[in-house]
Every structure is written in C-alpha cells, then in structure tokens.
C-alpha atoms as a PDB file:
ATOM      1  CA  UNK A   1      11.514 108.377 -89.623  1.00  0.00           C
ATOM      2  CA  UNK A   2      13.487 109.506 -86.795  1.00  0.00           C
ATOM      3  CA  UNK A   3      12.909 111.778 -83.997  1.00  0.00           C
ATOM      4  CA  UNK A   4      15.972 113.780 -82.254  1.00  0.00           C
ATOM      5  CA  UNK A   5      15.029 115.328 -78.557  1.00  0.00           C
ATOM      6  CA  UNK A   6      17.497 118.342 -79.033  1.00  0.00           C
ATOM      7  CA  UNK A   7      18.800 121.399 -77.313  1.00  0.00           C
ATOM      8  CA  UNK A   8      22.011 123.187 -77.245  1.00  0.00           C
ATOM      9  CA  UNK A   9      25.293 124.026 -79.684  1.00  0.00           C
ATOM     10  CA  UNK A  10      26.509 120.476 -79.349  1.00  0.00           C
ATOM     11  CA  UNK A  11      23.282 118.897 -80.488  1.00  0.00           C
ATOM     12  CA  UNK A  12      22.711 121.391 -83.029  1.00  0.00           C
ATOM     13  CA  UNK A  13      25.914 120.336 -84.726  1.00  0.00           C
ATOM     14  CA  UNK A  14      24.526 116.609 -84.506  1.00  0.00           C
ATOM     15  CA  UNK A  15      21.593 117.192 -86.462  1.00  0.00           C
ATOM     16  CA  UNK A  16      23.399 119.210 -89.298  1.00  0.00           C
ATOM     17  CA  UNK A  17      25.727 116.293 -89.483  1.00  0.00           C
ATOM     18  CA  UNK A  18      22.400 114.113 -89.576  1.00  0.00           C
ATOM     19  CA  UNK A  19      20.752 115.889 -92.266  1.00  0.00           C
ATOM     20  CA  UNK A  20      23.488 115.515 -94.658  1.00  0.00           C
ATOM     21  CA  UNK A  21      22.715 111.874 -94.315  1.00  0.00           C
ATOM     22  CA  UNK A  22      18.833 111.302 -94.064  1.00  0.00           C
ATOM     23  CA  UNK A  23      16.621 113.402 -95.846  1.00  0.00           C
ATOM     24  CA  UNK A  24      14.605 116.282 -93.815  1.00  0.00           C
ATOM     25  CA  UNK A  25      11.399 114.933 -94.324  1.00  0.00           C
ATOM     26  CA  UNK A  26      12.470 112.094 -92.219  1.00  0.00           C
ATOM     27  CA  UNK A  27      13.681 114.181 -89.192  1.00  0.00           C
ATOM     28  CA  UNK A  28      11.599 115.380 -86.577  1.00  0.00           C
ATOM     29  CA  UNK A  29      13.121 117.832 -84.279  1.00  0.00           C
ATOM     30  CA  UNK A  30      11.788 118.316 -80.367  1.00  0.00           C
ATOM     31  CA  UNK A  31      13.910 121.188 -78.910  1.00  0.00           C
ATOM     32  CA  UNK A  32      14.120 121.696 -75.111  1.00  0.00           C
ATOM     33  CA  UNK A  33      12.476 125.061 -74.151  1.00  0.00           C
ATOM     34  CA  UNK A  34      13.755 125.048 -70.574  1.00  0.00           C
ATOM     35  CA  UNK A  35      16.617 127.125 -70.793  1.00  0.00           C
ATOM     36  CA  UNK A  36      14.296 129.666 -71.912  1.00  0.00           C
ATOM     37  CA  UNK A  37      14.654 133.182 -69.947  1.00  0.00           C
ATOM     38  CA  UNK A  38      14.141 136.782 -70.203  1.00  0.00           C
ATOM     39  CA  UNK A  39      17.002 139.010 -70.789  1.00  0.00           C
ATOM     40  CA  UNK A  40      16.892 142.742 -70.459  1.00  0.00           C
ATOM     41  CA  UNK A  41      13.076 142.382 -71.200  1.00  0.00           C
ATOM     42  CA  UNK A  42      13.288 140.079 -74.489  1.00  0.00           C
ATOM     43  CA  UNK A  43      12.063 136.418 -74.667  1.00  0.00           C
ATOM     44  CA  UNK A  44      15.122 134.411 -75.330  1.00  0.00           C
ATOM     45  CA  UNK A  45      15.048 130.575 -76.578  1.00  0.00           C
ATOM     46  CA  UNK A  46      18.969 129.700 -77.053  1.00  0.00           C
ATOM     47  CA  UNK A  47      18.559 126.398 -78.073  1.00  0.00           C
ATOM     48  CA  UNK A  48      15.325 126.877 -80.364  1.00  0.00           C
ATOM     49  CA  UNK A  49      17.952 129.419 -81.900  1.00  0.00           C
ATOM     50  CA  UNK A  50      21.217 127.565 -82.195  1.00  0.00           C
ATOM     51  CA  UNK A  51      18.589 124.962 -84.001  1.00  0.00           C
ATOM     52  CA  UNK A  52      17.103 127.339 -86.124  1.00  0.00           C
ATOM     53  CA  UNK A  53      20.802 128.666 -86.802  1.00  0.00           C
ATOM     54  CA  UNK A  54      22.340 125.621 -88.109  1.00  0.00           C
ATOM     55  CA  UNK A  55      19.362 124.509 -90.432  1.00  0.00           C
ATOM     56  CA  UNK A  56      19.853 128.210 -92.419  1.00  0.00           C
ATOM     57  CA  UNK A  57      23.696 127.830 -91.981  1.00  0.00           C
ATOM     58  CA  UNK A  58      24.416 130.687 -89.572  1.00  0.00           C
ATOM     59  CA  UNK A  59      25.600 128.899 -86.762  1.00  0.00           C
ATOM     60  CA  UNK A  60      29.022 130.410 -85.794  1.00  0.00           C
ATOM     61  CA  UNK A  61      30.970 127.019 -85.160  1.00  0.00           C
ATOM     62  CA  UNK A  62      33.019 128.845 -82.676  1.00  0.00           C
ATOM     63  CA  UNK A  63      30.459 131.139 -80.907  1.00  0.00           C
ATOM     64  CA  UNK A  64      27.517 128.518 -80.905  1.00  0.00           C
ATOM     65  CA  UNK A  65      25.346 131.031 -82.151  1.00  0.00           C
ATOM     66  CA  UNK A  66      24.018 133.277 -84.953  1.00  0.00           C
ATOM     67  CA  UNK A  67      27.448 134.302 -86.920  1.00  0.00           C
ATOM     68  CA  UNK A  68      26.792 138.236 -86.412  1.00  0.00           C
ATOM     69  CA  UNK A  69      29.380 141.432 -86.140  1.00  0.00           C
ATOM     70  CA  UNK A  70      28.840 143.107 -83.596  1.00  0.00           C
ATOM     71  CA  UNK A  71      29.309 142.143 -80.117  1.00  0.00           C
ATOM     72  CA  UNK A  72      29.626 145.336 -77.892  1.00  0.00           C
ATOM     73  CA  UNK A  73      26.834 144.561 -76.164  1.00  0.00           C
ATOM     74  CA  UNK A  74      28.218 142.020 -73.374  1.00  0.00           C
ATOM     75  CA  UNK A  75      31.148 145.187 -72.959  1.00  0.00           C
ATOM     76  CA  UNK A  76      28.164 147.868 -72.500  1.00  0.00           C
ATOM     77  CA  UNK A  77      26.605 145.338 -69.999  1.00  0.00           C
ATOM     78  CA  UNK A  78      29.487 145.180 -67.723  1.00  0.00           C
ATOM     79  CA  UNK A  79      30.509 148.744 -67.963  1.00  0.00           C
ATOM     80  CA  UNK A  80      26.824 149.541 -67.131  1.00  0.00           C
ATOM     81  CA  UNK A  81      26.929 146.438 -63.975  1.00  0.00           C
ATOM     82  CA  UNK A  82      25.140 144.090 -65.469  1.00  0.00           C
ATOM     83  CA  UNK A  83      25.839 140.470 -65.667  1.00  0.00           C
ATOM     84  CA  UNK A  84      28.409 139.718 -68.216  1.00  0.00           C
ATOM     85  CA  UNK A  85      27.757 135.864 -68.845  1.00  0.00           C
ATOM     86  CA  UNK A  86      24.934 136.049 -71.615  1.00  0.00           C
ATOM     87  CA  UNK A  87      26.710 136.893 -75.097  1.00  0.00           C
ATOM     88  CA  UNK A  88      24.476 138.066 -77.912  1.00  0.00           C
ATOM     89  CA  UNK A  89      25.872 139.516 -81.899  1.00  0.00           C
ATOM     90  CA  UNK A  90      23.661 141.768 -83.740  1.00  0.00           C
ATOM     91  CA  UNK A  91      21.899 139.246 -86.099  1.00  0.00           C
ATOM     92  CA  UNK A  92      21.128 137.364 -82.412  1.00  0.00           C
ATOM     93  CA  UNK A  93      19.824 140.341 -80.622  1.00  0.00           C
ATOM     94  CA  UNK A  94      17.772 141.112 -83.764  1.00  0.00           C
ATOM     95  CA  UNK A  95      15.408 137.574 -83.000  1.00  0.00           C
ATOM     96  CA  UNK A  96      15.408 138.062 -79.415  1.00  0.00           C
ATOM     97  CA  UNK A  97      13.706 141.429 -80.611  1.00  0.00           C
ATOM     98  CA  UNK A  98      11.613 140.371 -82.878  1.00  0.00           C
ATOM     99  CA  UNK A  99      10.568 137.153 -81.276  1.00  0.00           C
ATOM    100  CA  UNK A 100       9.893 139.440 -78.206  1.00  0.00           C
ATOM    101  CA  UNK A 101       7.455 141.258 -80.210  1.00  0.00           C
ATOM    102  CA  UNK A 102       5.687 138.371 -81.430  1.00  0.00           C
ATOM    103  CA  UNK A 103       4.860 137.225 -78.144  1.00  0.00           C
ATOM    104  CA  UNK A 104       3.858 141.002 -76.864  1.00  0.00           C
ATOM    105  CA  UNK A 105       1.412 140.768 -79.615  1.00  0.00           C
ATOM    106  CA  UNK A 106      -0.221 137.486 -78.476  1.00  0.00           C
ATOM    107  CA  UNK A 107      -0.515 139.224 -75.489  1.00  0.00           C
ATOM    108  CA  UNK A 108       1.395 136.739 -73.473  1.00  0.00           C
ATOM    109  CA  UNK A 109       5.120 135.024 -73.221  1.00  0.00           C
ATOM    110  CA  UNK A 110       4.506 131.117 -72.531  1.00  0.00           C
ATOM    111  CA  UNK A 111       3.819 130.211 -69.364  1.00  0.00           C
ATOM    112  CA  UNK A 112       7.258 129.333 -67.812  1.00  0.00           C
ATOM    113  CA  UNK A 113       8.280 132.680 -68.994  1.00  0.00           C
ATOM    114  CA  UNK A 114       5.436 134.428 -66.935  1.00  0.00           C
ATOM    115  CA  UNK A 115       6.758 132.698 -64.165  1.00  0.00           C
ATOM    116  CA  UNK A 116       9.725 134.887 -64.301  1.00  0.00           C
ATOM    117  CA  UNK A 117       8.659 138.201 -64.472  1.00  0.00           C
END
C-alpha cells in the first residue's frame, strides 16, 4: 500500500507514471486543496482536477490541464480587464460549472472557500 500527498501538474504526471507500475488498489491519493479559489463566481480545485484529469487520460501534457478546444476565454477576460493569469478550455470550465453547482446545492462551498467571498 502506498500513499502519495499530491497536488499540481508535476505530481499528477508522477502518479500516472506510478499506476502503470502498482496496481490502483494499492494507491491512495491525498490531494492538496489549498490552492483552491473562486474564479468569476465558480469553485475551482486545480489540483483535485489535474488529478482527476490524468486518471481518465485528459490531462493535456502541455497545458497541465483538461485537453479541451476552446480557449477564448482568458482573451475575453483581458479585453473585458480582468486578470489574465488563470487559463481555463471548455471541457475545464464545464467542472468548474458543474462542481460550482454541486456545492450551491449543499448550500455551502467548504470552509476556506467561504473565507473568500
């Protein structure tokens, strides 16, 4: 049994090179929820994503996120003056959304998220 403390692109791409050799019953993944924020309203968790990402294969090995199509949203940011440095595709902005919903429905975002409304 092993257990990987995890966050991030670059430890993402550790543990899919670590499940190809020990079985995933034997992995158990804790994944840092600190970077957490809230972006334009939506709950984001990057590295609970770029986890999530590489175990389904849609990590986009040169993004570091969800492979998607569509990135005009970062353009439409700055045009608009918003802050540029948070990139998001389609497929990405689509589990922001939903996982955004999730948590309206519970009726609360986790604590360290209230903190920064």
């Amino acid at each position: 049994m092993i257990c990987v403390l995890t966050g991030g692109t670059g430890r993402a791409k550790f543990v899919d090179g670590l499940r190809q050799v020990i079985p995933a019953e034997d992995i158990t993944l804790v994944v840092n929820t600190g970077d957490d924020l809230l972006w334009w309203g939506l709950y984001v968790s990057p590295d609970i994503d770029s986890i999530t990402y590489v175990l389904s294969g849609l990590l986009s090995r040169e993004r570091g996120w969800c492979e998607g199509r569509y990135f005009s949203l970062p353009a439409s940011d700055g045009a608009l003056g918003e802050p540029t440095w948070f990139h998001t595709g389609d497929r990405d902005l689509a589990v922001h959304l939903l996982r955004s919903r999730l948590w309206r429905r519970a009726r609360r975002f986790p604590s360290h998220i209230d903190d920064l409304r």
